[in-house]
Structures are given as C-alpha cells and as structure tokens.
N, C-alpha and C. Protein backbone atom coordinates (compact mmCIF):
# COMPACT_ATOMS: atom_id res chain seq x y z
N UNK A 1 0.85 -1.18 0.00
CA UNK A 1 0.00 0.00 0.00
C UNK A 1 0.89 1.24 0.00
N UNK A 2 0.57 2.18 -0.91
CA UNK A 2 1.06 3.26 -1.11
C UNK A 2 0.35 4.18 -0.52
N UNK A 3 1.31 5.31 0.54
CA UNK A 3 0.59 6.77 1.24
C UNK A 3 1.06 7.71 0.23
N UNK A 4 -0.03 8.38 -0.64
CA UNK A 4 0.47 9.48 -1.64
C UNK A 4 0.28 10.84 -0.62
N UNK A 5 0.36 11.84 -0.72
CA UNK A 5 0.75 13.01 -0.21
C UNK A 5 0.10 14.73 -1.34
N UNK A 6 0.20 14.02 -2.83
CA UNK A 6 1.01 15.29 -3.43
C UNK A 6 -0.28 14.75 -4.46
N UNK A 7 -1.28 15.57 -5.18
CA UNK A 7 -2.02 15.47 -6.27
C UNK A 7 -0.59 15.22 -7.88
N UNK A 8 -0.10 15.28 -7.82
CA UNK A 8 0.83 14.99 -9.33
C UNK A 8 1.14 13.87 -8.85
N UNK A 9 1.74 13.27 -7.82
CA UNK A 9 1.56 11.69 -7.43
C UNK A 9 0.80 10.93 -7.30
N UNK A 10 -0.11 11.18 -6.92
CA UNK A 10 -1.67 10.51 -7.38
C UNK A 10 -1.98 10.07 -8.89
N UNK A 11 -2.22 11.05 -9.49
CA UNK A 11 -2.36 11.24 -10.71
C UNK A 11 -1.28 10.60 -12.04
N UNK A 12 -0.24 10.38 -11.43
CA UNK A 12 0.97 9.49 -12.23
C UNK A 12 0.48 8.17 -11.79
N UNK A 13 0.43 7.71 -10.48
CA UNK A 13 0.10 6.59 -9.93
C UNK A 13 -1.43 5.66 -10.73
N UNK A 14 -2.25 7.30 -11.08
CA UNK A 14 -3.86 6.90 -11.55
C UNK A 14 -3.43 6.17 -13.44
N UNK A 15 -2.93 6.85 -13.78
CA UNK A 15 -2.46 6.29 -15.07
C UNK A 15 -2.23 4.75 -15.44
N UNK A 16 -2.19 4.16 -14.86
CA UNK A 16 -1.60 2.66 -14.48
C UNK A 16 -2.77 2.12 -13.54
N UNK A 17 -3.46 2.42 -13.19
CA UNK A 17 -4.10 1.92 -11.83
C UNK A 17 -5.56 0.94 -12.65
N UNK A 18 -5.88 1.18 -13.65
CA UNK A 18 -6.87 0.11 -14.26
C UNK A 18 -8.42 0.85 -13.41
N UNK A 19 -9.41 -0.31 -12.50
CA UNK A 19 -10.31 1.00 -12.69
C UNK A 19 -10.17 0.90 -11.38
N UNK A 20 -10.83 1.85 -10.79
CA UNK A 20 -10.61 2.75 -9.25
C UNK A 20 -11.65 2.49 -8.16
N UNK A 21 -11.67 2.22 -7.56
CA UNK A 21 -12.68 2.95 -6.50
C UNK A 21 -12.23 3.36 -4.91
N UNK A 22 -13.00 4.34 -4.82
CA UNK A 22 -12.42 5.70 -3.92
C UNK A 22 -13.12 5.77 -2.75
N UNK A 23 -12.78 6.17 -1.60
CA UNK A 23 -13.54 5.57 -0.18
C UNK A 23 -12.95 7.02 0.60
N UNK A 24 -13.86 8.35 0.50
CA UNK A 24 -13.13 9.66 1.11
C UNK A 24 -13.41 9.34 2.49
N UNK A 25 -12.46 9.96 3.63
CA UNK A 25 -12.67 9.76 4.43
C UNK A 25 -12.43 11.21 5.22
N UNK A 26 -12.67 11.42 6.25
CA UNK A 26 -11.14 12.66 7.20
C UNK A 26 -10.94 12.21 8.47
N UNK A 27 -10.15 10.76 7.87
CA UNK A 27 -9.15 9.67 8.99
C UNK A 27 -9.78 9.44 10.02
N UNK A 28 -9.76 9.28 11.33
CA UNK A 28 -10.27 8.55 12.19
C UNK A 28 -11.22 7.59 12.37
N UNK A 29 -10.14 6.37 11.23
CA UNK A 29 -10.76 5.15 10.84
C UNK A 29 -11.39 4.26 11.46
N UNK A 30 -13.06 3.45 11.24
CA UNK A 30 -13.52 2.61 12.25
C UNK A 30 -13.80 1.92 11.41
N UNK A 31 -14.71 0.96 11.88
CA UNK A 31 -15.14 -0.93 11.04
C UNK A 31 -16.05 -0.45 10.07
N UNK A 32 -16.61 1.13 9.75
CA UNK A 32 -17.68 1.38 9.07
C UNK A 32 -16.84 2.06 7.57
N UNK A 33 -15.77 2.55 7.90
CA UNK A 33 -14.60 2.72 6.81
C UNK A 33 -14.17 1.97 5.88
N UNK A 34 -13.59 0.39 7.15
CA UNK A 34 -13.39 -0.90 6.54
C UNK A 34 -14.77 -1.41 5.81
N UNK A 35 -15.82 -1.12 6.04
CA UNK A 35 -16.52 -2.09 5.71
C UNK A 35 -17.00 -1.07 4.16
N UNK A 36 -16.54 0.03 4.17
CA UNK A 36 -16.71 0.75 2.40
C UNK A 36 -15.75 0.37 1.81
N UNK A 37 -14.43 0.01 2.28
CA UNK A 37 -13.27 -0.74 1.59
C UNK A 37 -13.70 -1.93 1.11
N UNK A 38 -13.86 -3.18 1.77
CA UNK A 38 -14.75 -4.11 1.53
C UNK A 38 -15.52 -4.37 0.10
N UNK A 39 -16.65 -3.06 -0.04
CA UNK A 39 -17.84 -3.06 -0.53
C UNK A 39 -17.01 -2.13 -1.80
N UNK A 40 -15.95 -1.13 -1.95
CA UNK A 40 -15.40 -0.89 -3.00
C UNK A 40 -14.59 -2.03 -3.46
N UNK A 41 -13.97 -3.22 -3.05
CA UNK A 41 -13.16 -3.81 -4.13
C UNK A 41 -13.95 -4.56 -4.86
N UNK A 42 -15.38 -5.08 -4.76
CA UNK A 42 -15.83 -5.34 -5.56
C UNK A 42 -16.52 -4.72 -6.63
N UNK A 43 -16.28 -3.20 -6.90
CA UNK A 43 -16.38 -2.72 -7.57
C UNK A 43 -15.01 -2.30 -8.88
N UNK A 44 -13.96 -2.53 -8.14
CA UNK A 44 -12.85 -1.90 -9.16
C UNK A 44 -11.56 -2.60 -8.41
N UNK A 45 -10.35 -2.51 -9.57
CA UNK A 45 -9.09 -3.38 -9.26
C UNK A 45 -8.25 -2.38 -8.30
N UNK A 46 -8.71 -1.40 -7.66
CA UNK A 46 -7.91 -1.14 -6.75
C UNK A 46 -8.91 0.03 -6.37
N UNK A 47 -8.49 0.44 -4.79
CA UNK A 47 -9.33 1.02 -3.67
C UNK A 47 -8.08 2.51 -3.31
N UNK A 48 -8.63 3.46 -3.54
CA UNK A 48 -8.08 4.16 -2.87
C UNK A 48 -8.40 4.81 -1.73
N UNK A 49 -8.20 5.07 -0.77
CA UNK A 49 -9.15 5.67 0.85
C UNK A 49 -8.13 7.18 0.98
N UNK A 50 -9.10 8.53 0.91
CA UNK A 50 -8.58 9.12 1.28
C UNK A 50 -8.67 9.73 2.61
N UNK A 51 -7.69 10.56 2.84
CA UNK A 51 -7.64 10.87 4.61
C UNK A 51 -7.32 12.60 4.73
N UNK A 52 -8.46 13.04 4.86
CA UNK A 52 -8.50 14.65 4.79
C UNK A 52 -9.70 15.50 5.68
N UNK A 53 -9.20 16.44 6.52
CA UNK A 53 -10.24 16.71 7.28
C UNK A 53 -10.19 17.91 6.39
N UNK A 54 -11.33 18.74 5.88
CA UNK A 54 -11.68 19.67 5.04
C UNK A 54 -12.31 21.35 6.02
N UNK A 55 -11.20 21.87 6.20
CA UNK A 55 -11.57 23.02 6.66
C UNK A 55 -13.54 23.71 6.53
N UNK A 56 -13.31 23.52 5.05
CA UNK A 56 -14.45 24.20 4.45
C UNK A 56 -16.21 23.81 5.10
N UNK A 57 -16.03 22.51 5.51
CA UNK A 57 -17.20 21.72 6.22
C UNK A 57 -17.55 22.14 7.34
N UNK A 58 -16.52 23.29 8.30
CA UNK A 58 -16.21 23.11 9.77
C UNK A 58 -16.72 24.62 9.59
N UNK A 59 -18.07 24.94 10.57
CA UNK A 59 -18.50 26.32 11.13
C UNK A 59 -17.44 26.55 12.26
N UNK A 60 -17.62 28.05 12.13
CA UNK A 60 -16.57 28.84 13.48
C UNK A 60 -16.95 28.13 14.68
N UNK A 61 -15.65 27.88 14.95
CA UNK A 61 -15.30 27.05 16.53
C UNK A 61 -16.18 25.82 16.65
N UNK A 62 -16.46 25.26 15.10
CA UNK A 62 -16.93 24.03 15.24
C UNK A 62 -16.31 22.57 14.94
N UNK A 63 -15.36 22.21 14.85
CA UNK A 63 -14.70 20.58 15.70
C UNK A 63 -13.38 20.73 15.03
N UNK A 64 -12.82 21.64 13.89
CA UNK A 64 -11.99 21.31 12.86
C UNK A 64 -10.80 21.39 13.90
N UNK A 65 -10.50 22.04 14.30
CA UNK A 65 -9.03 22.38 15.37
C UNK A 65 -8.71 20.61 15.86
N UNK A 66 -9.92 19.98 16.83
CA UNK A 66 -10.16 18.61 16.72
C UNK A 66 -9.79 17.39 16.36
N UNK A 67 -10.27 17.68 14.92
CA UNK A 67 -9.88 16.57 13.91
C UNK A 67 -8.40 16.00 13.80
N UNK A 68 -8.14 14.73 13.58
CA UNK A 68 -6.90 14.48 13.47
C UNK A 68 -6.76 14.73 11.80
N UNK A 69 -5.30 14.78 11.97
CA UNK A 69 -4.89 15.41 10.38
C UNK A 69 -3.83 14.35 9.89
N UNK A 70 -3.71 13.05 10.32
CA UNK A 70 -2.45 12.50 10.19
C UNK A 70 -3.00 11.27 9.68
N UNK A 71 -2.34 10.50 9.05
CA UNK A 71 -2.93 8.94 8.70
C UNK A 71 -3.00 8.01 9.83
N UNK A 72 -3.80 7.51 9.89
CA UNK A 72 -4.41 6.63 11.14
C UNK A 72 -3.83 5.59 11.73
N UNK A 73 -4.13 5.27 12.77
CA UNK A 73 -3.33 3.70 13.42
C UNK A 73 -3.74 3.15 13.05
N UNK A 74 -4.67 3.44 11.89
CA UNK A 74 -5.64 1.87 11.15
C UNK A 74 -5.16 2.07 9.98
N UNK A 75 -4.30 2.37 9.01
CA UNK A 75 -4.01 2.49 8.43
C UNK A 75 -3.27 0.41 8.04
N UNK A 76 -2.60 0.05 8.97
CA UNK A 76 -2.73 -1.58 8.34
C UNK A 76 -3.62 -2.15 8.56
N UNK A 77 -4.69 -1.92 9.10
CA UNK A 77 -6.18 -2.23 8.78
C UNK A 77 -5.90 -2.17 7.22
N UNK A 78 -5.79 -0.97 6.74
CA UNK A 78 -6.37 -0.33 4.59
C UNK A 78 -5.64 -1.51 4.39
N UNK A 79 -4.36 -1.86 4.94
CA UNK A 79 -3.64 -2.27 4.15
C UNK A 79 -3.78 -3.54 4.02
N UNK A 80 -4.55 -4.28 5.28
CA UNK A 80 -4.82 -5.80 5.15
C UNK A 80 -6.08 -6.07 4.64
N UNK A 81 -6.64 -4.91 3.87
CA UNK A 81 -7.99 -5.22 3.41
C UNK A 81 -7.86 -4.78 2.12
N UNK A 82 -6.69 -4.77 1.73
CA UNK A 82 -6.12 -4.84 -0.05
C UNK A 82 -6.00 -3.10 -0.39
N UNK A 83 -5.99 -2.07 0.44
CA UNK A 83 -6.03 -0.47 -0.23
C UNK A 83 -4.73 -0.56 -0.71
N UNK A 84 -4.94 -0.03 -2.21
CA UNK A 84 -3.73 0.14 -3.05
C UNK A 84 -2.85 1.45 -2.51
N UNK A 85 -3.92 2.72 -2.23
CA UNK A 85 -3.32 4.33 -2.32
C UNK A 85 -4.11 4.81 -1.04
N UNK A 86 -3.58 4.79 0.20
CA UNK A 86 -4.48 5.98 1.08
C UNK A 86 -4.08 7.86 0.85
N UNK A 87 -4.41 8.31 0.09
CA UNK A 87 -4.49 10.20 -0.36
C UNK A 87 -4.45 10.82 0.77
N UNK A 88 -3.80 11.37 1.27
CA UNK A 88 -3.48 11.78 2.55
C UNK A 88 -2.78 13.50 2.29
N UNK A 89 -3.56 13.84 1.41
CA UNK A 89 -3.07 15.47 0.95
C UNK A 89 -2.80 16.62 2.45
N UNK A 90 -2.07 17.35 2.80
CA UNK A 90 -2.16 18.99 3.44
C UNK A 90 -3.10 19.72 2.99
N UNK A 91 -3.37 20.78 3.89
CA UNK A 91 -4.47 21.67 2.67
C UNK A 91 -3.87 22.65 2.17
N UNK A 92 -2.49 22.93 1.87
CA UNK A 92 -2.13 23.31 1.08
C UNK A 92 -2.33 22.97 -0.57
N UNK A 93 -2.39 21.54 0.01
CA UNK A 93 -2.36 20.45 -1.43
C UNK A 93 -3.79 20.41 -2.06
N UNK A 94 -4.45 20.57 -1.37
CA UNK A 94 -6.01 20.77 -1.60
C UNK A 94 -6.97 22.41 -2.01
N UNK A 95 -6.07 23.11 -0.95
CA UNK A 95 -6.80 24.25 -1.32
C UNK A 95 -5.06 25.50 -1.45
N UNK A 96 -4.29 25.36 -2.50
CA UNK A 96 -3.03 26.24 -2.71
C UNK A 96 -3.45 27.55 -2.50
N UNK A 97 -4.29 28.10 -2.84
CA UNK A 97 -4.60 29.59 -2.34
C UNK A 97 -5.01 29.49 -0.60
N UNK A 98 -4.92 30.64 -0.33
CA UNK A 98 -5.52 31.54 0.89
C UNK A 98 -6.93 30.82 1.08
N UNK A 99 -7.75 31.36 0.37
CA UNK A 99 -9.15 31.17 0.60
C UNK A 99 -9.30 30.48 -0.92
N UNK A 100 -10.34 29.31 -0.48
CA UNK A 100 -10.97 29.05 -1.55
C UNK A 100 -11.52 29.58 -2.48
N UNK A 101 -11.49 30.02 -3.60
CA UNK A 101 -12.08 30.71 -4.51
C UNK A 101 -13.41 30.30 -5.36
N UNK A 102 -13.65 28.94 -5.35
CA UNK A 102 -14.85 28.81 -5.94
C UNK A 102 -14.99 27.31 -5.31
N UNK A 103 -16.61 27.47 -5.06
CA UNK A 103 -17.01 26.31 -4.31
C UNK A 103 -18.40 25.44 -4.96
N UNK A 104 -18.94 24.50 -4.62
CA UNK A 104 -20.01 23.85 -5.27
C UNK A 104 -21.01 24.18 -4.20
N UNK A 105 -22.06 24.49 -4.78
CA UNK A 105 -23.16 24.91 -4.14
C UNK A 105 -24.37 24.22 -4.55
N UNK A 106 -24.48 22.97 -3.87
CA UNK A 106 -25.70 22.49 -3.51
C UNK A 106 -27.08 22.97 -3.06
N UNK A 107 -27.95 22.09 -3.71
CA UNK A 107 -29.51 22.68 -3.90
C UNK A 107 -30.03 23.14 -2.48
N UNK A 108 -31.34 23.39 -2.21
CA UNK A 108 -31.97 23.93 -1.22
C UNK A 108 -31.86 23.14 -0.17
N UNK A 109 -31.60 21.85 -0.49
CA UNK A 109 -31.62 20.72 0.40
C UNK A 109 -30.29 20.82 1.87
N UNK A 110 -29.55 21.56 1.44
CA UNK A 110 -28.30 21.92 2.60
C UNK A 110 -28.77 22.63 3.62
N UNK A 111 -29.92 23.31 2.73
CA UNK A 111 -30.13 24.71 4.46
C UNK A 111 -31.61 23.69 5.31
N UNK A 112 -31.58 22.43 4.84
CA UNK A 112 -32.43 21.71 5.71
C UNK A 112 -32.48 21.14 6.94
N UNK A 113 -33.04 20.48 7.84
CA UNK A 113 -32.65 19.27 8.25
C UNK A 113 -31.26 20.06 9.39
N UNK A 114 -30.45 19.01 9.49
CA UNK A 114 -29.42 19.70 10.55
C UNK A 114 -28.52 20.83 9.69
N UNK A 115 -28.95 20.72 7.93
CA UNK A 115 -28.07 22.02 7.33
C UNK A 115 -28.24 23.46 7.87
N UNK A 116 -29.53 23.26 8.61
CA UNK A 116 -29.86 24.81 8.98
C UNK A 116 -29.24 25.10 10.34
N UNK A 117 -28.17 24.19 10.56
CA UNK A 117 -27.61 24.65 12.21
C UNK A 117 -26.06 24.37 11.57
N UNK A 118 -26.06 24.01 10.53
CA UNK A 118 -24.64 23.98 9.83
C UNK A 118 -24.49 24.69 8.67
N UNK A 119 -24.36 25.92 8.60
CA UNK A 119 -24.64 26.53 7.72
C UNK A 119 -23.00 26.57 6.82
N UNK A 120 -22.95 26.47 5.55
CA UNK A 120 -22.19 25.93 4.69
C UNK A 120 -21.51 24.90 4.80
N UNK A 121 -21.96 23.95 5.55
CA UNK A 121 -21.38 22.74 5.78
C UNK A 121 -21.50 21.61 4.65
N UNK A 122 -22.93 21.79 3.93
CA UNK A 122 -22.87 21.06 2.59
C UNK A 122 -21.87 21.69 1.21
N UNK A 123 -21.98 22.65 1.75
CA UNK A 123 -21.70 23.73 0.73
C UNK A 123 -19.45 22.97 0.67
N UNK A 124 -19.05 23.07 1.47
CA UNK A 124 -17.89 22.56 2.16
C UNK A 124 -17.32 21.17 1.27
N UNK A 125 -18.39 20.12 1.77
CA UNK A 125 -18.43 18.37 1.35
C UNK A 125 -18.40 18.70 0.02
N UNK A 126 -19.17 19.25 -0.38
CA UNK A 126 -19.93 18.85 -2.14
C UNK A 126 -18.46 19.70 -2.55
N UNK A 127 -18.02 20.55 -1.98
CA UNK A 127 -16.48 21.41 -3.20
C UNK A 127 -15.36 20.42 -2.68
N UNK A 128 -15.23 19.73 -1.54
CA UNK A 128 -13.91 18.83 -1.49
C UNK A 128 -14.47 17.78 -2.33
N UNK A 129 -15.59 17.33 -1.94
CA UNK A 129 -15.43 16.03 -2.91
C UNK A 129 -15.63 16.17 -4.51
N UNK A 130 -15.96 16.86 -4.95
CA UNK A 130 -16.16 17.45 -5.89
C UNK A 130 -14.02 17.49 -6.49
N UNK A 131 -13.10 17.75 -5.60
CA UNK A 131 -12.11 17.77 -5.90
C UNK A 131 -11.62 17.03 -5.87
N UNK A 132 -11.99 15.94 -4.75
CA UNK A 132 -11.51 14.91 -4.44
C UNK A 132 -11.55 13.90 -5.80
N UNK A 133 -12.56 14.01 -6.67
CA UNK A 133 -12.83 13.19 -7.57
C UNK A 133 -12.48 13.35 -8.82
N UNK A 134 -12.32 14.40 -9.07
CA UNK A 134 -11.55 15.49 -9.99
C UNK A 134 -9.92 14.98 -10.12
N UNK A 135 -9.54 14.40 -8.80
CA UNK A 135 -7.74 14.19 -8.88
C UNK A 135 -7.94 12.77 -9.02
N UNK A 136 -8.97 12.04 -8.48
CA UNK A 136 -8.60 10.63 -8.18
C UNK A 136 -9.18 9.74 -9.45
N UNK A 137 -10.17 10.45 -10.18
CA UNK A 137 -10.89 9.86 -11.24
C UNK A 137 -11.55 8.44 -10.88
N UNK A 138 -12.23 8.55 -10.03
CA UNK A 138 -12.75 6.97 -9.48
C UNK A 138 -13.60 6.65 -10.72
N UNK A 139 -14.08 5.05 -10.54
CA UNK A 139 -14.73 4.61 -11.75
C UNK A 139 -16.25 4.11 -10.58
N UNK A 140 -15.77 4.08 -8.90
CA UNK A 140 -17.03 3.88 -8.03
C UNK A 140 -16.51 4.81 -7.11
N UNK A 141 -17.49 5.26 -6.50
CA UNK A 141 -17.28 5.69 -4.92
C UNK A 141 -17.81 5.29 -3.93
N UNK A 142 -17.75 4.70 -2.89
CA UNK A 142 -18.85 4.00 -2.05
C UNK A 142 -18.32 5.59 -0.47
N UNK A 143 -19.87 5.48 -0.14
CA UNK A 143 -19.77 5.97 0.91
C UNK A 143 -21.04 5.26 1.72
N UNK A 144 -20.81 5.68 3.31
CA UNK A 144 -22.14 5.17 3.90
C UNK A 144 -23.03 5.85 4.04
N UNK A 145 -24.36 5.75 5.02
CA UNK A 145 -25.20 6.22 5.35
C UNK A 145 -25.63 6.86 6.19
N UNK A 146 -23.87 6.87 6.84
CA UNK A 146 -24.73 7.93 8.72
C UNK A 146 -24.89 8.93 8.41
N UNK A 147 -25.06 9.90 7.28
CA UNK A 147 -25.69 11.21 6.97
C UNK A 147 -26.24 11.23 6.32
N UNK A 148 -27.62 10.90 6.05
CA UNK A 148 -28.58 10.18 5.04
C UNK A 148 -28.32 11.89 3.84
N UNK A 149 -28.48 13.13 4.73
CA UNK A 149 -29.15 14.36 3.79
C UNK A 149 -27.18 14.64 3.18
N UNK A 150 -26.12 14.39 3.22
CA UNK A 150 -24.95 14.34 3.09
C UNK A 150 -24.93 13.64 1.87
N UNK A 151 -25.37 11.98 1.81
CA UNK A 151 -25.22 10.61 1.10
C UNK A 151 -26.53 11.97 -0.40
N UNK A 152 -27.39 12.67 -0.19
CA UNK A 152 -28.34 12.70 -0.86
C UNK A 152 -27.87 13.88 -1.82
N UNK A 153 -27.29 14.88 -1.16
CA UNK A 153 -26.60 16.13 -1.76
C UNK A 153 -25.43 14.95 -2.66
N UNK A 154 -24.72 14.46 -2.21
CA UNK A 154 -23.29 13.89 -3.36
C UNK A 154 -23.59 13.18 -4.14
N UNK A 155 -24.86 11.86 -4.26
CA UNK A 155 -25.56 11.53 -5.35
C UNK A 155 -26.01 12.57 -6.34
N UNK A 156 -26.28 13.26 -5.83
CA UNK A 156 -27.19 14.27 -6.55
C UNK A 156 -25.93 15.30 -7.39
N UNK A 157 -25.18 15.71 -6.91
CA UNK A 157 -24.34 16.56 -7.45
C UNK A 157 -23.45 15.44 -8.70
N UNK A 158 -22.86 14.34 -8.55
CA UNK A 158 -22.17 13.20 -8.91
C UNK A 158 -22.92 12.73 -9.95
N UNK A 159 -24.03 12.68 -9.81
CA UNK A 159 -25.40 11.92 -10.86
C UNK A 159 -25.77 13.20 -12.12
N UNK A 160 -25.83 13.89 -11.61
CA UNK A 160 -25.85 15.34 -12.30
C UNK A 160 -24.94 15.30 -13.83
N UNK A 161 -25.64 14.94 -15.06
CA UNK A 161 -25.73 14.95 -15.89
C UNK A 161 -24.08 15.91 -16.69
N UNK A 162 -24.44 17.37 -16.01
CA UNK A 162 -23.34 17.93 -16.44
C UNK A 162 -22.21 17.40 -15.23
N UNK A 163 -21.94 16.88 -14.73
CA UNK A 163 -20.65 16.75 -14.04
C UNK A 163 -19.99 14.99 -14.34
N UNK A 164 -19.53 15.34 -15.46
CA UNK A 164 -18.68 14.24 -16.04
C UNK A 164 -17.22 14.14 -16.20
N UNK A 165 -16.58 13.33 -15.91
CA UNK A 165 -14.96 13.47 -15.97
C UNK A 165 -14.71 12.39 -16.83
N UNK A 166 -13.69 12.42 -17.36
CA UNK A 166 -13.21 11.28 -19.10
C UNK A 166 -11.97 10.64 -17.95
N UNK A 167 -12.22 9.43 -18.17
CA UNK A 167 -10.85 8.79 -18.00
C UNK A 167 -10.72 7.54 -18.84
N UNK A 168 -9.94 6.65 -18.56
CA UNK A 168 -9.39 5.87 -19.85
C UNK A 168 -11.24 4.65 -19.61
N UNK A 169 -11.84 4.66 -18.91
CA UNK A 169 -13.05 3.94 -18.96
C UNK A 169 -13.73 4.66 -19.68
N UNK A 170 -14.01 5.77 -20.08
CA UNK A 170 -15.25 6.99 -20.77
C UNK A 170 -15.74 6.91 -19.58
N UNK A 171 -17.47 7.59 -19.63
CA UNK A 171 -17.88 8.42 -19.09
C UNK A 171 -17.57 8.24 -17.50
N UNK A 172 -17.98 9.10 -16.61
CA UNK A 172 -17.63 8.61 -15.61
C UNK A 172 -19.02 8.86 -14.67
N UNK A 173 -19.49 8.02 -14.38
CA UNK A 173 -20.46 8.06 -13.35
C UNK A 173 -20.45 6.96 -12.18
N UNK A 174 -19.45 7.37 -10.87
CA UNK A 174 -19.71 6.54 -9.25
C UNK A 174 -20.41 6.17 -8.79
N UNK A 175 -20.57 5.03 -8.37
CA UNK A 175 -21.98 3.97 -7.87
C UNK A 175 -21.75 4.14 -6.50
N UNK A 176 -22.86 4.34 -5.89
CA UNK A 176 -23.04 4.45 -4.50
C UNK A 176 -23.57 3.38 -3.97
N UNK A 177 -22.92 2.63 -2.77
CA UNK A 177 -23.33 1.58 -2.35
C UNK A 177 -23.28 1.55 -0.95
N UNK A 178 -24.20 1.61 -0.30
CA UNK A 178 -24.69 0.97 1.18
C UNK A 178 -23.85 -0.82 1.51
N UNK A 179 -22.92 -0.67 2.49
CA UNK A 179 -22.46 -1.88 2.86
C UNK A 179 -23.62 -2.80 3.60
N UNK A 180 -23.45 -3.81 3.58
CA UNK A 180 -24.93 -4.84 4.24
C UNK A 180 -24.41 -4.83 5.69
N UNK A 181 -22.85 -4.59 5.98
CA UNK A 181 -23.30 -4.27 7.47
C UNK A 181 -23.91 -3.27 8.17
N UNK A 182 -23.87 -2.44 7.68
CA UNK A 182 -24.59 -0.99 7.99
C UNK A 182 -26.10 -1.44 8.62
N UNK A 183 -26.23 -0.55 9.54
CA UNK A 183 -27.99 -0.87 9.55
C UNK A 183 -28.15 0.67 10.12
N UNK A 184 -29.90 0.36 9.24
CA UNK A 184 -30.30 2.10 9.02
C UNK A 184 -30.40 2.58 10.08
C-alpha cells in the first residue's frame, strides 16, 4: 500500500491503476470505513481511501481544530484489506490559495434538516469532494449512510448529468453503495 501526499503523485500513480474505486474519508478510521473498503473492491481493481479533514465543512469554533490530520493507526487495517493508495493530501495540497475561490453549491436541500444549524457545511463536502474526484478519477465511490441528507446532496451533485470526468473507462459516473453491514 502506497501513502500518496502530493495530487501529481496521485495522478501518475492513476495512469496505471486500471479501474478505481475511492472511499473519502477525514481519517479517524472505524469498522464502518473498513466495511466501504470491503464493498469498494468489488467494484474496481484497486481502492483508494482518502484521509482529509476539510476546513471548508467546519463552522466557526466548530470541531476542525479537533480533527486528526495525520494517517491513522488503522491504516494496516487499509492495508490488510487490499487499499492500493491511502491520499493523505495537506491543505495546502487541496486548497493552494488563501481562501478558496470557488465552491459547489448544492440545492436547497443543505439549508435543511441539521443544514440549517450547519450553515455551509454542505456547501464545504460537495467542493472537497467534488475535488476529491476530480484528482482521483474513481470509476465507483462507495460511501455510507450515517448522513442520510450528506449521502443525498453527493448523489445528486455526482449523478448530475453535467458533471462528467473522461478517463481511460469513458464516461464517468460513481456507484453508490450501502455496505450490508450498515444498519439504518
């Protein structure tokens, strides 16, 4: 298992990699992580898990300071469950400017539900992953379900007709899959 660091290493690495599937994370890995690892290799010949806590998700003085920023003690967990690449970018590497300059802005559905006590918090998810997928070119993405209105905004943005990326498979559209251990 390879820890990439650097989007141009990724992306040399993706060239060769056959087809993908991508498991975002922001590290503090549990059995519900493993079990999207799992549920991605049967989608594609290699799994990448990334490990990024995303400023942009986190309201003032809300958990980001917190978050761990480092690759995990579960990390030979990824590795005994076949992860080819854990993405483990800085946010330098993610966001090179100061301030983000342009973000994805999800439908009405963000200021719902707990969006209305997290205000740009969808707004946040949908522009990292939105990047996240952009560098990694997955051919699946599996995520779970503990944020049902989260899981509904990234289908939705991902499924979205105009948001297509070319890689050596053509079109690109990520399958979302609920692991069977999960329960609702």
């Amino acid at each position: 298992m390879q820890i990439i660091h650097t989007v141009k290493e990724l992306r040399e690495w993706r060239k060769t990699a056959g087809r993908v599937a991508f498991v975002p994370t922001m590290g503090n890995l549990h059995e519900g992580h493993l079990a999207l690892v799992r549920e991605a290799k049967k989608h594609a010949d290699n799994v990448v898990v990334s490990i990024f806590v995303n400023r942009l998700q986190f309201g003032q003085g809300r958990g980001f300071s917190t978050n761990i920023r480092a690759p995990s003690d579960k990390t030979p967990q990824l590795e005994g469950e076949g992860v080819a690449v854990v993405f483990a970018p800085d946010e330098k590497e993610l966001y090179p400017n100061v301030e983000q300059r342009y973000n994805v802005e999800p439908p009405n559905l963000q200021n719902e539900l707990c969006g209305r006590f997290r205000p740009g918090h969808f707004r946040g998810v949908a522009t990292v992953v939105t990047k996240l997928f952009n560098i990694v070119q997955p051919d699946a993405a599996c995520f779970g379900k503990k944020d049902y209105q989260q899981l509904a905004i990234i289908k939705g943005f991902a499924e979205d007709p105009q948001f297509q990326c070319r890689n050596r498979s053509g079109r690109y559209r990520p399958r979302f899959r609920r692991p069977r251990t999960f329960q609702p």
